[in-house]
Protein backbone atom coordinates (compact mmCIF):
# COMPACT_ATOMS: atom_id res chain seq x y z
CA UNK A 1 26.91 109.72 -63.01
CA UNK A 2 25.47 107.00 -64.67
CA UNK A 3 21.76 108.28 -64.82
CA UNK A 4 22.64 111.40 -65.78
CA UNK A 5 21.27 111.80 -69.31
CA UNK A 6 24.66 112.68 -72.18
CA UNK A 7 23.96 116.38 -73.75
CA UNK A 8 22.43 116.31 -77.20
CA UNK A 9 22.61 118.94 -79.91
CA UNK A 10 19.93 121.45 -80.10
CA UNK A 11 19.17 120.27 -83.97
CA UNK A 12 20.80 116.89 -84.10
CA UNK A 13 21.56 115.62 -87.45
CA UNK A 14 23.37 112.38 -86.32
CA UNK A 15 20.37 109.63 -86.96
CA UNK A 16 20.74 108.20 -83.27
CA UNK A 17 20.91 111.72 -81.96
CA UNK A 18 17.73 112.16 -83.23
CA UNK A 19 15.66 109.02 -82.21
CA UNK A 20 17.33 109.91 -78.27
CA UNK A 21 15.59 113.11 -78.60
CA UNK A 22 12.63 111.67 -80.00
CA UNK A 23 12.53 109.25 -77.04
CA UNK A 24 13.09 112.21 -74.68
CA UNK A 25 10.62 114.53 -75.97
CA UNK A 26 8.17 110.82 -75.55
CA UNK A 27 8.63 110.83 -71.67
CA UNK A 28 10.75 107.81 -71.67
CA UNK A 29 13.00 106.97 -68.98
CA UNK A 30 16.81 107.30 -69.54
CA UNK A 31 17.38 103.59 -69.16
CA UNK A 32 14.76 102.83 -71.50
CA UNK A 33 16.31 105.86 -73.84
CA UNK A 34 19.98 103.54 -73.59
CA UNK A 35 18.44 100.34 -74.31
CA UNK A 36 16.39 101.45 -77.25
CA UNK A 37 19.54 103.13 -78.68
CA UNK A 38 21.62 100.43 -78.15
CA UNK A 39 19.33 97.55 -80.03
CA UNK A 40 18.69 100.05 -82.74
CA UNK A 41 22.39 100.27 -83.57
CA UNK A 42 22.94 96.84 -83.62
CA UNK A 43 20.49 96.67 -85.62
CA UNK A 44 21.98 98.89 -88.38
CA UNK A 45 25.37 97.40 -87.62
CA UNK A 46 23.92 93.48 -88.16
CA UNK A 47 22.00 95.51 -91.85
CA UNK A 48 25.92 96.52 -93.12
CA UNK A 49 24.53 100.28 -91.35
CA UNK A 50 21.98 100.29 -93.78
CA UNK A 51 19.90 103.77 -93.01
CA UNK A 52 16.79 101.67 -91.29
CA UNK A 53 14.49 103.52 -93.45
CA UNK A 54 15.41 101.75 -96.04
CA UNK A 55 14.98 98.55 -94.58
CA UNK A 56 11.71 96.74 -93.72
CA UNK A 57 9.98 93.69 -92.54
CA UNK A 58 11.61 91.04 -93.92
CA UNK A 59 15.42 92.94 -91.87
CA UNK A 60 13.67 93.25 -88.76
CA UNK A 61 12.50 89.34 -88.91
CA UNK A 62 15.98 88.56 -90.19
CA UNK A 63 17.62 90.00 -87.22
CA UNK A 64 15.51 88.89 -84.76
CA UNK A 65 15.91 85.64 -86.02
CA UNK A 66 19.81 85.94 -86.03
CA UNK A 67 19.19 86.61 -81.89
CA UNK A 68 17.41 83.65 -81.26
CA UNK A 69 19.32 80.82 -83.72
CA UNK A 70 23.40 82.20 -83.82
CA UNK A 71 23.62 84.74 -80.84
CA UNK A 72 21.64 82.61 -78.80
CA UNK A 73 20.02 85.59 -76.73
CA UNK A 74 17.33 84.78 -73.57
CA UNK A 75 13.76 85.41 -74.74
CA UNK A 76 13.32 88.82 -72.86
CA UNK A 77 16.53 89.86 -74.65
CA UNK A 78 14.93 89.21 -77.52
CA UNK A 79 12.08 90.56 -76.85
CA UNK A 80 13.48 94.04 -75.67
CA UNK A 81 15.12 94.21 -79.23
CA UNK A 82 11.72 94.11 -80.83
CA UNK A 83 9.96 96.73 -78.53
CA UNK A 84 13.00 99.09 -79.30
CA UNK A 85 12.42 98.17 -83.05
CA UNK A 86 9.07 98.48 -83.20
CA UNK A 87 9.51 102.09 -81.47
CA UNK A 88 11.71 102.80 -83.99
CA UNK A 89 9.25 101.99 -87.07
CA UNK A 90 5.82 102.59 -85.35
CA UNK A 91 7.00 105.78 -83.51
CA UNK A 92 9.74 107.49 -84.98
CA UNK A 93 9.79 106.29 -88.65
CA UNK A 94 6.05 105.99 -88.79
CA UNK A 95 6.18 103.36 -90.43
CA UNK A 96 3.97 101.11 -88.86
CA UNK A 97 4.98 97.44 -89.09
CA UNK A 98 2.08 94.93 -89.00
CA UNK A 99 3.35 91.40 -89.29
CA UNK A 100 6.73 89.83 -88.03
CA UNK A 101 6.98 86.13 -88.91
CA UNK A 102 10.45 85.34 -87.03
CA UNK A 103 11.72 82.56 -84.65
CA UNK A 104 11.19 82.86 -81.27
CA UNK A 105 13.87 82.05 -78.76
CA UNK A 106 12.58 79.28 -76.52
CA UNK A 107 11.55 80.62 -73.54
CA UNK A 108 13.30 78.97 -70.61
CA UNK A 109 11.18 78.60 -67.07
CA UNK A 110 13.26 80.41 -64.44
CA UNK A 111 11.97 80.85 -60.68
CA UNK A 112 13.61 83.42 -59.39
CA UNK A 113 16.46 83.24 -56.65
CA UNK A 114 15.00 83.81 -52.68
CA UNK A 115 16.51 84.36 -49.60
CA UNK A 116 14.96 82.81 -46.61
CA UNK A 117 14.25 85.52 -44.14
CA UNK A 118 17.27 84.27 -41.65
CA UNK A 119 19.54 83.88 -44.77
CA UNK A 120 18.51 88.35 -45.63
CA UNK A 121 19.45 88.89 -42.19
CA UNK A 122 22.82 87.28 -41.82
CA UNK A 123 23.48 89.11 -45.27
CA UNK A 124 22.72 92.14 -43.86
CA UNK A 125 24.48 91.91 -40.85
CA UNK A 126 27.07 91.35 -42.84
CA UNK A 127 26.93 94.95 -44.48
CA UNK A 128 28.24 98.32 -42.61
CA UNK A 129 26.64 101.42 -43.44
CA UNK A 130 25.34 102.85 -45.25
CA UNK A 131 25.26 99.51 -47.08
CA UNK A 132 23.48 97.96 -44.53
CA UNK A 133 20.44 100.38 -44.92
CA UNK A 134 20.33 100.32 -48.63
CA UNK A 135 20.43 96.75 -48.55
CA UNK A 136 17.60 97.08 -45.75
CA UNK A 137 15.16 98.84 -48.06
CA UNK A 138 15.76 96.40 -50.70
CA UNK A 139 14.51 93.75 -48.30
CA UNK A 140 11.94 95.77 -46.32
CA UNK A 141 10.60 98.23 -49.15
CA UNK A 142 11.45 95.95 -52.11
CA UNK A 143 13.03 99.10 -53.79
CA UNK A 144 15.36 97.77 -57.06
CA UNK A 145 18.95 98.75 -56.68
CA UNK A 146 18.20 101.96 -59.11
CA UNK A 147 15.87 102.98 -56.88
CA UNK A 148 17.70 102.58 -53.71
CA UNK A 149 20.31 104.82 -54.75
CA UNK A 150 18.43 107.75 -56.35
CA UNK A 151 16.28 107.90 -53.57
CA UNK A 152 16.23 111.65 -52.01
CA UNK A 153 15.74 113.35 -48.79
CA UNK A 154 12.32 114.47 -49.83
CA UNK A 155 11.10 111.24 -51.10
CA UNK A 156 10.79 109.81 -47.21
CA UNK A 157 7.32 110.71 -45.20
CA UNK A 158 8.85 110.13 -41.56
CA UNK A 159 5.43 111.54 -41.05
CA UNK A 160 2.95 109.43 -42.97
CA UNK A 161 5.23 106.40 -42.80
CA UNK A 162 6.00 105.56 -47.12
CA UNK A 163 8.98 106.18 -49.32
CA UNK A 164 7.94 107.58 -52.69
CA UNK A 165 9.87 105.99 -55.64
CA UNK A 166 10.13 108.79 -58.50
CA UNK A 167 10.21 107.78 -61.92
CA UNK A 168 10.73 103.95 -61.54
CA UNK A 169 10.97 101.30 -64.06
CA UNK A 170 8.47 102.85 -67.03
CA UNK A 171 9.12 106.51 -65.94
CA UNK A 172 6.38 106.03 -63.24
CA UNK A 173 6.39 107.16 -59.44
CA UNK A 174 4.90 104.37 -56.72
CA UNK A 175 4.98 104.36 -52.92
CA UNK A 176 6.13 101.59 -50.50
CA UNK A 177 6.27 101.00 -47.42
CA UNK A 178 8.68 102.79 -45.00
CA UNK A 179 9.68 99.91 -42.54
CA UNK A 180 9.15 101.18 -38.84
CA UNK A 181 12.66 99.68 -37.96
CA UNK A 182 14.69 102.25 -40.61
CA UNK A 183 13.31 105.21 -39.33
CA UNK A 184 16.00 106.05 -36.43
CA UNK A 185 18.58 104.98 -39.19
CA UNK A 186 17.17 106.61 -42.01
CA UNK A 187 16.69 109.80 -39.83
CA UNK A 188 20.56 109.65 -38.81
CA UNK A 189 21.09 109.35 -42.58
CA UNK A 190 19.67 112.38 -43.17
CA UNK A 191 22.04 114.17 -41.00
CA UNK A 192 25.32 112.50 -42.35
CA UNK A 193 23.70 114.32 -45.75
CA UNK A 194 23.24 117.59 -44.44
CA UNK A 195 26.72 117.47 -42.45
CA UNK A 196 27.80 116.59 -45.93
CA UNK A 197 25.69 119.04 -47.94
CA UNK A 198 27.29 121.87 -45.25
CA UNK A 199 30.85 121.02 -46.26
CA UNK A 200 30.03 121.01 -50.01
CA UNK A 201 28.59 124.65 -50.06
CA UNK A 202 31.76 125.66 -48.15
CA UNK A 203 33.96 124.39 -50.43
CA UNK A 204 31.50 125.80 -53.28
CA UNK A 205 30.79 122.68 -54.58
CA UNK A 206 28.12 122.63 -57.68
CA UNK A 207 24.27 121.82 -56.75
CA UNK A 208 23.13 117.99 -56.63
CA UNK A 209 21.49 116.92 -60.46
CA UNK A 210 18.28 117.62 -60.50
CA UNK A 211 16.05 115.85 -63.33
CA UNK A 212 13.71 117.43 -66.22
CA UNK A 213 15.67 120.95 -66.35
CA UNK A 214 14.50 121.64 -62.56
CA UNK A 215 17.39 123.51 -62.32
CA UNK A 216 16.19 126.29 -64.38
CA UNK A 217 12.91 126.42 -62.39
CA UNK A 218 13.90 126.06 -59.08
CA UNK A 219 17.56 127.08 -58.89
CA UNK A 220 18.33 127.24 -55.57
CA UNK A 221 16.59 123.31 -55.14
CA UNK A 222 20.04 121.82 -55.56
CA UNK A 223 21.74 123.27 -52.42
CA UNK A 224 18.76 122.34 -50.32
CA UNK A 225 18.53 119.29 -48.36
CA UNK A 226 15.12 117.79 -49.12
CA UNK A 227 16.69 117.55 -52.86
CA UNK A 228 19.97 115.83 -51.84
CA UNK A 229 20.79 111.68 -52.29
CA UNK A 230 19.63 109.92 -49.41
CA UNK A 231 23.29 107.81 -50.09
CA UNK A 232 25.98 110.21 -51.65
CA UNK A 233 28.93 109.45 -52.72
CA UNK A 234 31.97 109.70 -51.16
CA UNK A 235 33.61 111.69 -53.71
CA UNK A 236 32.68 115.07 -56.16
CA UNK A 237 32.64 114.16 -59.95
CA UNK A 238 32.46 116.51 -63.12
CA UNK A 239 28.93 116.26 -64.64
CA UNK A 240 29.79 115.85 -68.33
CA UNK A 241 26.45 117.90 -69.55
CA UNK A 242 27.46 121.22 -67.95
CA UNK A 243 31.25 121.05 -66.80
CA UNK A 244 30.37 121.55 -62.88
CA UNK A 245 31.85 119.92 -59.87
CA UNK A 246 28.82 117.54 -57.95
CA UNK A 247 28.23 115.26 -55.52
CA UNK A 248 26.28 112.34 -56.73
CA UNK A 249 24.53 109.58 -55.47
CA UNK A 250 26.73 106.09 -54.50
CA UNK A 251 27.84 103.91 -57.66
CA UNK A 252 26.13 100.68 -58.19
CA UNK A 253 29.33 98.94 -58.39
CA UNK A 254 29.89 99.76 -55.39
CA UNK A 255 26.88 98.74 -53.36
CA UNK A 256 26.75 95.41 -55.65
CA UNK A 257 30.33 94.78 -54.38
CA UNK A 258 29.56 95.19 -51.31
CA UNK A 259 26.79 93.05 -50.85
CA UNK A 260 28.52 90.51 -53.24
CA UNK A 261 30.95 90.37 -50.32
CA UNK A 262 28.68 90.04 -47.74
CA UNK A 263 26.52 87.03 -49.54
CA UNK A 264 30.15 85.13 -49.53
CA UNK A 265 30.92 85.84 -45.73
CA UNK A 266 27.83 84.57 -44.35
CA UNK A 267 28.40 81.51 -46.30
CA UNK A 268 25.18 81.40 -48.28
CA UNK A 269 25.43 79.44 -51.64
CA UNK A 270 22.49 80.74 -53.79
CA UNK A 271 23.46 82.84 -57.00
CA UNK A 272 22.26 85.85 -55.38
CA UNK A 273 22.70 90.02 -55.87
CA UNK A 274 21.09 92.76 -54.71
CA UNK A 275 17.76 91.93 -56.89
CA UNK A 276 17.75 88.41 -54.39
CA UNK A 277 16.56 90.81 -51.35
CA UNK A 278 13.63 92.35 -53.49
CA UNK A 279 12.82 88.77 -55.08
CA UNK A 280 12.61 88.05 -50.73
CA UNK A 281 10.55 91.02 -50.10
CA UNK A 282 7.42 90.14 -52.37
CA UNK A 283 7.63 86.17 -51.33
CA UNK A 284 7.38 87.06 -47.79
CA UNK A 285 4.26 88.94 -48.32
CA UNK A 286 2.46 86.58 -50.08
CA UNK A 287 3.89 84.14 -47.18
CA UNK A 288 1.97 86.80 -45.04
CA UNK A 289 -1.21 85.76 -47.37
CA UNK A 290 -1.27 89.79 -48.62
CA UNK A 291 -3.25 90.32 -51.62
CA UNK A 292 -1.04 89.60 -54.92
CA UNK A 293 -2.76 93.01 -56.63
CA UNK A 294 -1.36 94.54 -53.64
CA UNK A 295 2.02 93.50 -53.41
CA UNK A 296 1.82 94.26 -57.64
CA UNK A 297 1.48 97.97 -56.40
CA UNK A 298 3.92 97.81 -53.79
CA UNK A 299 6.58 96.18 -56.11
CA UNK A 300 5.60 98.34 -58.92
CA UNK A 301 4.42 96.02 -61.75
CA UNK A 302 3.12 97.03 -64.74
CA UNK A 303 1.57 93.46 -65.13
CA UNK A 304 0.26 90.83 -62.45
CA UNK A 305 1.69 87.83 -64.47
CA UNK A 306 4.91 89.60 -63.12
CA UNK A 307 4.14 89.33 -59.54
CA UNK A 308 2.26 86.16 -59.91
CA UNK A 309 6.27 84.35 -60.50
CA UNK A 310 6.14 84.63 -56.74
CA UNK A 311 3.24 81.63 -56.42
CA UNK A 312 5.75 79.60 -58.32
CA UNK A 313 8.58 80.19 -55.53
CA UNK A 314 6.10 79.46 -52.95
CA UNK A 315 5.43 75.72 -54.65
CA UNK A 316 8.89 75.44 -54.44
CA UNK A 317 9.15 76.17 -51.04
CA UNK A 318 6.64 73.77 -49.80
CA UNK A 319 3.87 75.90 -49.03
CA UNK A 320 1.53 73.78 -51.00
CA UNK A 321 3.02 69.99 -51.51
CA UNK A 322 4.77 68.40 -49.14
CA UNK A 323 7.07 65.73 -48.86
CA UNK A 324 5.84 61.97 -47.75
CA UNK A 325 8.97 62.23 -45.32
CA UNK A 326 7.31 65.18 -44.02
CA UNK A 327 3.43 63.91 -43.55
């Protein structure tokens, strides 16, 4: 249950108790909520766990620095440890922190890694289900791996013809496309679920999570189908919150293993995951000459320089300059 978010007290006194439920009570998501904690405590740690309200500036700067020079972090490592620092001072310290003057890491140029459309394919084929679908959407929807697996019943409009993506990377919902192909698979899907949702209630198995206390609200909402995983796991697990027996969505492990395994048997030699197939799914639409603001929505970017990475690929695919062996 990796997304499920750990109990806190009801009047934390524990300092990082306190900034989680700060950064809950802010609307953040959970994986922003981990990250945040965890660059705050190594911050304290790296400050002898010097209270950080005692600290200032000139700590911040020296830590940061320590990231780029002796730990030799990436620049958007880096720079995730200063938005979860400067959340900590401007937000929950209120103590607003004006001027940094540290070393930046040096940021390195990386295009990112693309499958060619044959190259998605033979992955895929590679995949049984329900791997193959989830891998599928990846490529056809361009959903992230998170996404894939806590997508729901309800969250696919057979009827209109989108997937809804609830509370994506920074807590926001988006819609993408539902590929026409998935729909006979996706529909079967549904009914492995409810097969499986059937056998749960009969063996009085606890409702699915539901997020943002739903449960209180709508307590019936976990037993019923529209609310289930689209891709449960195989087994029940104890949900640490509240002590009760669910069924949860698939691990990532898993599905990265899977498609790890898959990359390797159709002998293609990239450094590619299950991020490679979303990477595919924006390059072929600007192949497609779509509109980059569009394919920003569809990928669910909060900025266009983002998306824009894409172009790049597409120069180094040829789409622009081509070789004198090839005039």
């Amino acid at each position: 249950m990796e997304n499920v978010k750990i109990p806190l007290p009801q009047n934390p006194t524990k300092f990082l108790d306190q900034f989680r439920t700060f950064i809950r009570l802010d609307g953040k998501s959970y994986s922003t909520e981990n990250t945040y904690v965890y660059w705050v405590h190594q911050y304290i740690v790296f400050h002898n766990k010097q209270h950080p309200g005692k600290l200032g500036p000139e700590h911040i700067t020296a830590y940061l620095s320590h990231l780029a020079i002796r730990a030799n972090t990436a620049p958007n490592t880096q720079k995730t440890a200063l938005n979860a620092l400067m959340f900590l001072y401007n937000r929950f310290l209120n103590r607003p922190i004006e001027k940094l003057d540290y070393r930046y890491a040096k940021k390195a140029t990386r295009t990112p890694t693309v499958f060619s459309h044959d190259e998605a394919m033979a992955v895929i084929d590679c995949l049984v289900m329900p791997y193959k679908l989830m891998a599928q959407l990846m490529y056809g929807a361009g959903l992230r791996i998170s996404e894939v697996l806590r997508l729901r019943v309800k969250d696919v409009d057979f009827n209109m013809g989108y997937i809804v993506v609830r509370d994506g990377k920074g807590a926001k919902d988006r819609t993408t496309l539902l590929p026409k192909s998935l729909i006979a698979d996706l529909k079967n899907q549904v009914v492995v679920v409810s097969k499986l949702l059937d056998f749960d209630k009969a063996r009085k198995v606890g409702p699915v999570y539901l997020p943002h206390s739903l449960e209180n609200k709508y307590p019936y909402a976990g037993h019923a189908l529209e609310w289930q995983y689209m891709f449960p796991s195989e087994s029940i697990s104890k949900d640490p919150r509240v002590n009760v027996m669910r069924r949860h969505h698939l691990y990532s492990g898993t599905l990265q293993s899977h498609v790890k395994d898959a990359i390797r048997e159709s002998r293609i030699h990239k450094q590619a995951s299950c991020h490679t197939f979303r990477h595919s799914f924006a390059t072929r639409l600007l192949q497609a000459k779509y509109d980059l603001k569009q394919i920003q929505t569809l990928m669910g970017h909060a900025d266009i320089r983002t998306t824009e990475i894409y172009l790049h690929v597409l120069d180094e695919l040829g789409e622009k300059i081509k070789s004198p062996l090839d005039a």
